[in-house]
PDB file of N, CA and C in Angstrom:
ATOM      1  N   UNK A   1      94.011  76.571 -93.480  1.00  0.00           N
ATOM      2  CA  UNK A   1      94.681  75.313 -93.695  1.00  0.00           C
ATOM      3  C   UNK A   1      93.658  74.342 -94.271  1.00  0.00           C
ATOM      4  N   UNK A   2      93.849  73.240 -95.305  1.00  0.00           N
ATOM      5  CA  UNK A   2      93.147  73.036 -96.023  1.00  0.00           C
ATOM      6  C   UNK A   2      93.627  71.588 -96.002  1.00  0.00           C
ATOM      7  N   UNK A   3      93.220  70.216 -96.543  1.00  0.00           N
ATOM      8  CA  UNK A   3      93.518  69.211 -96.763  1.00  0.00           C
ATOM      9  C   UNK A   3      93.764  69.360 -98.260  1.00  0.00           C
ATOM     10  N   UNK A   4      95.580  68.544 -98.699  1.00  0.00           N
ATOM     11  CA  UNK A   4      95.660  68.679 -99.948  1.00  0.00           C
ATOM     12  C   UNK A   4      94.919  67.159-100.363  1.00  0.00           C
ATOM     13  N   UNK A   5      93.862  67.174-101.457  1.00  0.00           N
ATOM     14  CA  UNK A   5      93.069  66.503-102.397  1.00  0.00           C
ATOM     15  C   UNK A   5      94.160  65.803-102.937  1.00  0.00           C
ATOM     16  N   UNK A   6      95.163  65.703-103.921  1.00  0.00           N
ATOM     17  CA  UNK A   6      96.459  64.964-104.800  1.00  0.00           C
ATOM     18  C   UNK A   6      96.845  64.350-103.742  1.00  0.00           C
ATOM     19  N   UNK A   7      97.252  64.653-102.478  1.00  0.00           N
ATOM     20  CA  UNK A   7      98.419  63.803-101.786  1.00  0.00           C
ATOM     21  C   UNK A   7      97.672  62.407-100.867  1.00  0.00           C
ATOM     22  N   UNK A   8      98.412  61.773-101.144  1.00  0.00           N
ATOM     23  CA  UNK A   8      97.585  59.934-100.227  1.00  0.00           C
ATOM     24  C   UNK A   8      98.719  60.513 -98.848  1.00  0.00           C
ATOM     25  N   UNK A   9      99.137  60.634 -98.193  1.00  0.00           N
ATOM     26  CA  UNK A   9      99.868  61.122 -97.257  1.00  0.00           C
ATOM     27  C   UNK A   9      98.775  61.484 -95.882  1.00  0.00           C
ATOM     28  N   UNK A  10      98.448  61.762 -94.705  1.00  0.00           N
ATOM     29  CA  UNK A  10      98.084  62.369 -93.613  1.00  0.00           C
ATOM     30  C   UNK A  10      98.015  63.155 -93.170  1.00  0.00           C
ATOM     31  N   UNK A  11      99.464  63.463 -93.247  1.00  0.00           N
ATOM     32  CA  UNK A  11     100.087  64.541 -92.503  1.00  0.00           C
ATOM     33  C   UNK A  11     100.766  65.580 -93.923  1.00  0.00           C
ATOM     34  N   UNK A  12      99.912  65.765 -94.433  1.00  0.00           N
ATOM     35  CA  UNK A  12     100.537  66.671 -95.635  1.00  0.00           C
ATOM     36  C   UNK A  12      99.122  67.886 -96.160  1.00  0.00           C
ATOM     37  N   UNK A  13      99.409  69.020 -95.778  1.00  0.00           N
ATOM     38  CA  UNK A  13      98.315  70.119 -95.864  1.00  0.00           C
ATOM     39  C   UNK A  13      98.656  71.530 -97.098  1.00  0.00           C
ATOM     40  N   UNK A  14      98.277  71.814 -97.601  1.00  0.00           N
ATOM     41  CA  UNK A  14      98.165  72.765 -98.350  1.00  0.00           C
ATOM     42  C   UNK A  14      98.051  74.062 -97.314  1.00  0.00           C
ATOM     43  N   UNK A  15      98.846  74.874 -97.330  1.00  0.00           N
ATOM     44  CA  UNK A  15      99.426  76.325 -96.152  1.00  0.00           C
ATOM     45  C   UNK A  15     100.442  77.146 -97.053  1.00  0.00           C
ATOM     46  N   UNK A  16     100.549  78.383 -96.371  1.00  0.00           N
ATOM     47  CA  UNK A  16     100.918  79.437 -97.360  1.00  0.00           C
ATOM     48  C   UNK A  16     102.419  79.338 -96.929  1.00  0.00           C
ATOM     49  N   UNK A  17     102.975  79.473 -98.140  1.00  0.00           N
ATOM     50  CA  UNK A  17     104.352  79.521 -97.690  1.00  0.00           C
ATOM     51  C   UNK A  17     105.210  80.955 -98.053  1.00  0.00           C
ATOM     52  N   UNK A  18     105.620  81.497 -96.712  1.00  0.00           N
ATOM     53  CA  UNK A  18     106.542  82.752 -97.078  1.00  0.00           C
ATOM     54  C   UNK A  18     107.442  82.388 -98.294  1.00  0.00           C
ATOM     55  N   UNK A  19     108.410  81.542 -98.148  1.00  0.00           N
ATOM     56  CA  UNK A  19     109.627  81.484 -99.413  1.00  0.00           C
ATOM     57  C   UNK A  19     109.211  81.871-100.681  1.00  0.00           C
ATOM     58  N   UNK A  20     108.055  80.540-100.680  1.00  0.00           N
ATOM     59  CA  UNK A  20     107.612  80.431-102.361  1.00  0.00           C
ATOM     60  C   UNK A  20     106.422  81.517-102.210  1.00  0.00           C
ATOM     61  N   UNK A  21     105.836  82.026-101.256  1.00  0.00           N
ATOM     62  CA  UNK A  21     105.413  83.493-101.912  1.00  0.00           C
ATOM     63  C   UNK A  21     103.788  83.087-102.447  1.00  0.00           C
ATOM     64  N   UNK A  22     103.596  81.045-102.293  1.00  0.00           N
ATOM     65  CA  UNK A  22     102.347  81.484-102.794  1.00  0.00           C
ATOM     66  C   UNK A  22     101.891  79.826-101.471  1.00  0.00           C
ATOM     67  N   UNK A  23     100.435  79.026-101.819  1.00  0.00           N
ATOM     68  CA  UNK A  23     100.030  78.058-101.606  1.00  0.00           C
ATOM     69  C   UNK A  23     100.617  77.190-101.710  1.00  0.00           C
ATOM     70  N   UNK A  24     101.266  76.028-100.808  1.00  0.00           N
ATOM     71  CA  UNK A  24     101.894  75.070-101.554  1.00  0.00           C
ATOM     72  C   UNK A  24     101.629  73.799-100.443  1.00  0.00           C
ATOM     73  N   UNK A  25     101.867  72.283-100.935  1.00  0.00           N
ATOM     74  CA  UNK A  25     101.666  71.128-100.228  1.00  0.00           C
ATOM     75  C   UNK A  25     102.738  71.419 -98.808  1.00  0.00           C
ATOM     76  N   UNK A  26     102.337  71.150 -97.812  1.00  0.00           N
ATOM     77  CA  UNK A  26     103.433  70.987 -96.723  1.00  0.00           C
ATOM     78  C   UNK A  26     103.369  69.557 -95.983  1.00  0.00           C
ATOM     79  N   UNK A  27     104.521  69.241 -95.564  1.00  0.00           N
ATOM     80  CA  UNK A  27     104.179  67.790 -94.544  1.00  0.00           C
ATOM     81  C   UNK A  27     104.266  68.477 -93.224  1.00  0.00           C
ATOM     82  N   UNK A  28     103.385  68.270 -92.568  1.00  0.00           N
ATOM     83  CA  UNK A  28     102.847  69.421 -91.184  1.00  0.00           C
ATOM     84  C   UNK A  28     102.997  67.659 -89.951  1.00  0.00           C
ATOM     85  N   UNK A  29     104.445  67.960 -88.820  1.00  0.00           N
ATOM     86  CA  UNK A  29     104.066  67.357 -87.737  1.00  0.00           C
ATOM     87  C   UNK A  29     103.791  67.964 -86.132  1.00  0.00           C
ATOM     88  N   UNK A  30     103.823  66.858 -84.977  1.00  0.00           N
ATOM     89  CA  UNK A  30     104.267  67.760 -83.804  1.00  0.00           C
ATOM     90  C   UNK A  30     105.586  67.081 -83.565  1.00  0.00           C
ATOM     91  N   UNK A  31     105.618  68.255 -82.438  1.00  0.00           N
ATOM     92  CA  UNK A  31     106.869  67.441 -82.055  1.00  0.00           C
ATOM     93  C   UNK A  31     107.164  67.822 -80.502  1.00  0.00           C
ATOM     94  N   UNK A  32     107.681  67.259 -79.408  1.00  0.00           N
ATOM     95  CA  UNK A  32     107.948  67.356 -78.039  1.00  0.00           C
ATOM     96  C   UNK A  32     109.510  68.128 -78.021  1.00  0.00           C
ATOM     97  N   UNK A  33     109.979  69.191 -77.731  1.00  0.00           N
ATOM     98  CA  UNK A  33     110.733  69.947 -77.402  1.00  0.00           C
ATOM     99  C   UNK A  33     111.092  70.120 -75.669  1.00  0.00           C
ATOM    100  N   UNK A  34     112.431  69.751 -75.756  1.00  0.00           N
ATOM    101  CA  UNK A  34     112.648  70.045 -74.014  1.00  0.00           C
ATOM    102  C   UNK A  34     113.201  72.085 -73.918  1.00  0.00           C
ATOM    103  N   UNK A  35     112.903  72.694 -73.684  1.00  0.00           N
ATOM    104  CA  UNK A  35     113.387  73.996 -73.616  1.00  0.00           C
ATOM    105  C   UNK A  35     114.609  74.454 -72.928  1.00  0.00           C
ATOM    106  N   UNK A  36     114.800  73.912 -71.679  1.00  0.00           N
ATOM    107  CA  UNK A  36     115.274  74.083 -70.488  1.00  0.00           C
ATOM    108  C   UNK A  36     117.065  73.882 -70.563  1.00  0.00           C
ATOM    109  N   UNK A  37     117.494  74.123 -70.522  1.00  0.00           N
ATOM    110  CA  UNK A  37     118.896  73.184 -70.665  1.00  0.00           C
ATOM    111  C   UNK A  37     119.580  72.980 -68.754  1.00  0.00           C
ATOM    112  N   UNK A  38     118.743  73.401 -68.069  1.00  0.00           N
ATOM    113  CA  UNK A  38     119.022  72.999 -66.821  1.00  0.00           C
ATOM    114  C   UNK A  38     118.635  71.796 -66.455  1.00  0.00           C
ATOM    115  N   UNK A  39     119.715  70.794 -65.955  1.00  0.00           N
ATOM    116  CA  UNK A  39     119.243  69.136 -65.783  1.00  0.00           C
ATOM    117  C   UNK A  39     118.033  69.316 -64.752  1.00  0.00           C
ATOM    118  N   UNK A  40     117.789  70.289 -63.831  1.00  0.00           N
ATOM    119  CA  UNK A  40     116.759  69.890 -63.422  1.00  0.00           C
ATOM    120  C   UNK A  40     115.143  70.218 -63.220  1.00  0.00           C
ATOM    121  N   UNK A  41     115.397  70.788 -64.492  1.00  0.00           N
ATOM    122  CA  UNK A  41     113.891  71.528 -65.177  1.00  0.00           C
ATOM    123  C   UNK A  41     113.557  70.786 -66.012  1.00  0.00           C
ATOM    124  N   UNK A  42     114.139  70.045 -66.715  1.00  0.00           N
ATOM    125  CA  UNK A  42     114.151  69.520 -68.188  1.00  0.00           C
ATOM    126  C   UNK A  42     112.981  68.571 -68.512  1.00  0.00           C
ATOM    127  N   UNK A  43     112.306  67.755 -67.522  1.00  0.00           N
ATOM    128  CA  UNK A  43     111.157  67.111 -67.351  1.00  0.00           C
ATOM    129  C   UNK A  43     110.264  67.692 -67.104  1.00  0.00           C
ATOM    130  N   UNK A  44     109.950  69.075 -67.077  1.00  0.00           N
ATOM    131  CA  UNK A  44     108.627  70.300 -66.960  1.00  0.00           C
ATOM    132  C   UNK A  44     108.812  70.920 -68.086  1.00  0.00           C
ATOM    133  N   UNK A  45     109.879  71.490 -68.758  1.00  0.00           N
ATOM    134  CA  UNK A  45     109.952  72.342 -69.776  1.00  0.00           C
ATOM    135  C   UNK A  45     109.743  71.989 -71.122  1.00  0.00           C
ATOM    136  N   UNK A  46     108.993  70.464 -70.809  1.00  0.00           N
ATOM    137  CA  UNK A  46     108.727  70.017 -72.836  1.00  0.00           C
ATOM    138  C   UNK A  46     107.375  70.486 -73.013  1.00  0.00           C
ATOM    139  N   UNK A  47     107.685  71.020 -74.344  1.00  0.00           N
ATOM    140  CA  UNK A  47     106.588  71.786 -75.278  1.00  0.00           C
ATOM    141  C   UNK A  47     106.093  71.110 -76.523  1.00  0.00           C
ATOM    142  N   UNK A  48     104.760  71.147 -76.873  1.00  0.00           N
ATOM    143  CA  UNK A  48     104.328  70.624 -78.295  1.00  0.00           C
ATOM    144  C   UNK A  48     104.979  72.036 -79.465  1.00  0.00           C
ATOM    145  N   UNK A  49     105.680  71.603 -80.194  1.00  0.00           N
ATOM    146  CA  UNK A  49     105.522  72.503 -81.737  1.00  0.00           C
ATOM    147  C   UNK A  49     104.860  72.034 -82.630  1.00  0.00           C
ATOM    148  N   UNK A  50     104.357  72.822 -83.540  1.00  0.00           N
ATOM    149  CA  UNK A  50     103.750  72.549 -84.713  1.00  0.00           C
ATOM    150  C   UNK A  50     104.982  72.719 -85.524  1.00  0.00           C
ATOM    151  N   UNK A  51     105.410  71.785 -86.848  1.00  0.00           N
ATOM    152  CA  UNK A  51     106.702  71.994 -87.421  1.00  0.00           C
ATOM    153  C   UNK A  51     106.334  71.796 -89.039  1.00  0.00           C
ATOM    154  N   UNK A  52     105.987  72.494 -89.657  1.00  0.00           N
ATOM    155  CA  UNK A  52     105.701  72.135 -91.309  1.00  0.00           C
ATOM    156  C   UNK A  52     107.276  72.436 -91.981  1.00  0.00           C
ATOM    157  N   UNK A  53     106.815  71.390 -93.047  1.00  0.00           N
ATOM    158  CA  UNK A  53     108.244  71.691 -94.642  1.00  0.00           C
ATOM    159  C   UNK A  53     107.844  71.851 -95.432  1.00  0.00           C
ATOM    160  N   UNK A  54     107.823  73.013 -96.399  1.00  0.00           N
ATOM    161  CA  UNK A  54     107.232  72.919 -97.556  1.00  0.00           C
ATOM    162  C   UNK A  54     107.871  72.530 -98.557  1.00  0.00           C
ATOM    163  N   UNK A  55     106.649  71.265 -99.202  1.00  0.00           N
ATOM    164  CA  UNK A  55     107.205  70.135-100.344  1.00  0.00           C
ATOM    165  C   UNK A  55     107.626  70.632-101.607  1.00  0.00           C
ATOM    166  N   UNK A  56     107.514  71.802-101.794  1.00  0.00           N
ATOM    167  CA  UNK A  56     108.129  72.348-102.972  1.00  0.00           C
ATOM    168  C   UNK A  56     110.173  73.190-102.556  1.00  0.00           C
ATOM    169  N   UNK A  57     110.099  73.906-101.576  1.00  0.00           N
ATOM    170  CA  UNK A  57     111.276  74.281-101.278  1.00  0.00           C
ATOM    171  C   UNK A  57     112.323  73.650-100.277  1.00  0.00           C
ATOM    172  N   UNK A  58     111.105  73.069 -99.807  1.00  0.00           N
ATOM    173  CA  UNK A  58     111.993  72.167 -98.238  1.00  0.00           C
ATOM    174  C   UNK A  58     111.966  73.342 -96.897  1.00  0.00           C
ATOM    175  N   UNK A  59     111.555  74.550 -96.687  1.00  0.00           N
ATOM    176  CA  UNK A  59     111.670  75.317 -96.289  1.00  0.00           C
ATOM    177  C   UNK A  59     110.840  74.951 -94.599  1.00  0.00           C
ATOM    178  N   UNK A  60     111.587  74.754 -93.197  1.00  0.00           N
ATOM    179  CA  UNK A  60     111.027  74.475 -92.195  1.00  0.00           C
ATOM    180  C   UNK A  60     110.473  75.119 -91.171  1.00  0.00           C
ATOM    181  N   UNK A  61     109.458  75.210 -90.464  1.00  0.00           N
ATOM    182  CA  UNK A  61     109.075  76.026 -89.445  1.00  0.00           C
ATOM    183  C   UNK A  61     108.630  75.650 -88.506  1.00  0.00           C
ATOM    184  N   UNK A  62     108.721  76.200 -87.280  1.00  0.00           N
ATOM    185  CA  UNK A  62     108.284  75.533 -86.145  1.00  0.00           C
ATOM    186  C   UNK A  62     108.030  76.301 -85.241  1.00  0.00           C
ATOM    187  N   UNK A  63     106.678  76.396 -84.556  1.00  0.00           N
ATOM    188  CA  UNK A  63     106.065  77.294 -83.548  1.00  0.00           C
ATOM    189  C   UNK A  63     105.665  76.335 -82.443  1.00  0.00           C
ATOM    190  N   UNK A  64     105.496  76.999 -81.164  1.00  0.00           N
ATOM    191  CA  UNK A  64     105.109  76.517 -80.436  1.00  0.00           C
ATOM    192  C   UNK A  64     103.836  76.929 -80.189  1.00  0.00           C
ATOM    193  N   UNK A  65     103.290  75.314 -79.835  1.00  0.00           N
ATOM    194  CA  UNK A  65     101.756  75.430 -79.963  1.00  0.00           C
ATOM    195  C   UNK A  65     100.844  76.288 -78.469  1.00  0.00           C
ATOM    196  N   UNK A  66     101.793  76.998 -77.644  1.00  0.00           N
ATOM    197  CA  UNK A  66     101.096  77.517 -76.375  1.00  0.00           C
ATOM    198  C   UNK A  66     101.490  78.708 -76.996  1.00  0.00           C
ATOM    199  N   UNK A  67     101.882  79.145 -78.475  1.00  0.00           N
ATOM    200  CA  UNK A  67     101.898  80.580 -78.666  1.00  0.00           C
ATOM    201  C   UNK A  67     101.296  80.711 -80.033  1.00  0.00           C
ATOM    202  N   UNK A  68     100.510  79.740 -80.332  1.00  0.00           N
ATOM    203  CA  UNK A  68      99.654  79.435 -81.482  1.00  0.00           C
ATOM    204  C   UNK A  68      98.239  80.498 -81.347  1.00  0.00           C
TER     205      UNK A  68
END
C-alpha cells in the first residue's frame, strides 16, 4: 500500500484492485460495525473494518481488521 502522489485527499491510497485487474487510486476508511443482531450483545460485538472503493470502478470492500 502506497500513498497516491496526484491525489490532495488523505484518505486515498494506491492498492491493487481485483475488478480492474491492475493498481489503482482507492479512498480507504474505517468503520465501527455492530455484528450481533441480539439487543443484548450489540454493545460488545462492534468491530473496526477496513473499507476501500476503488476510484476508477467504484468497486467496495471491507474486512475486518481482527482478521487483517
Amino acid at each position: 500500500m502506497s500513498k497516491s502522489k496526484s491525489s490532495p485527499r488523505h484518505n486515498e491510497f494506491v492498492e491493487e484492485c481485483p475488478t480492474c485487474d491492475s493498481r489503482t487510486p482507492h479512498q480507504v476508511s474505517i468503520e465501527i460495525k455492530t455484528e450481533s443482531r441480539k439487543r443484548e450483545n450489540r454493545e460488545f460485538s462492534r468491530e473496526p473494518y477496513r473499507v476501500t472503493q476503488c476510484s476508477r470502478c467504484g468497486d467496495r470492500r471491507a474486512q475486518r481488521m481482527n482478521d487483517a
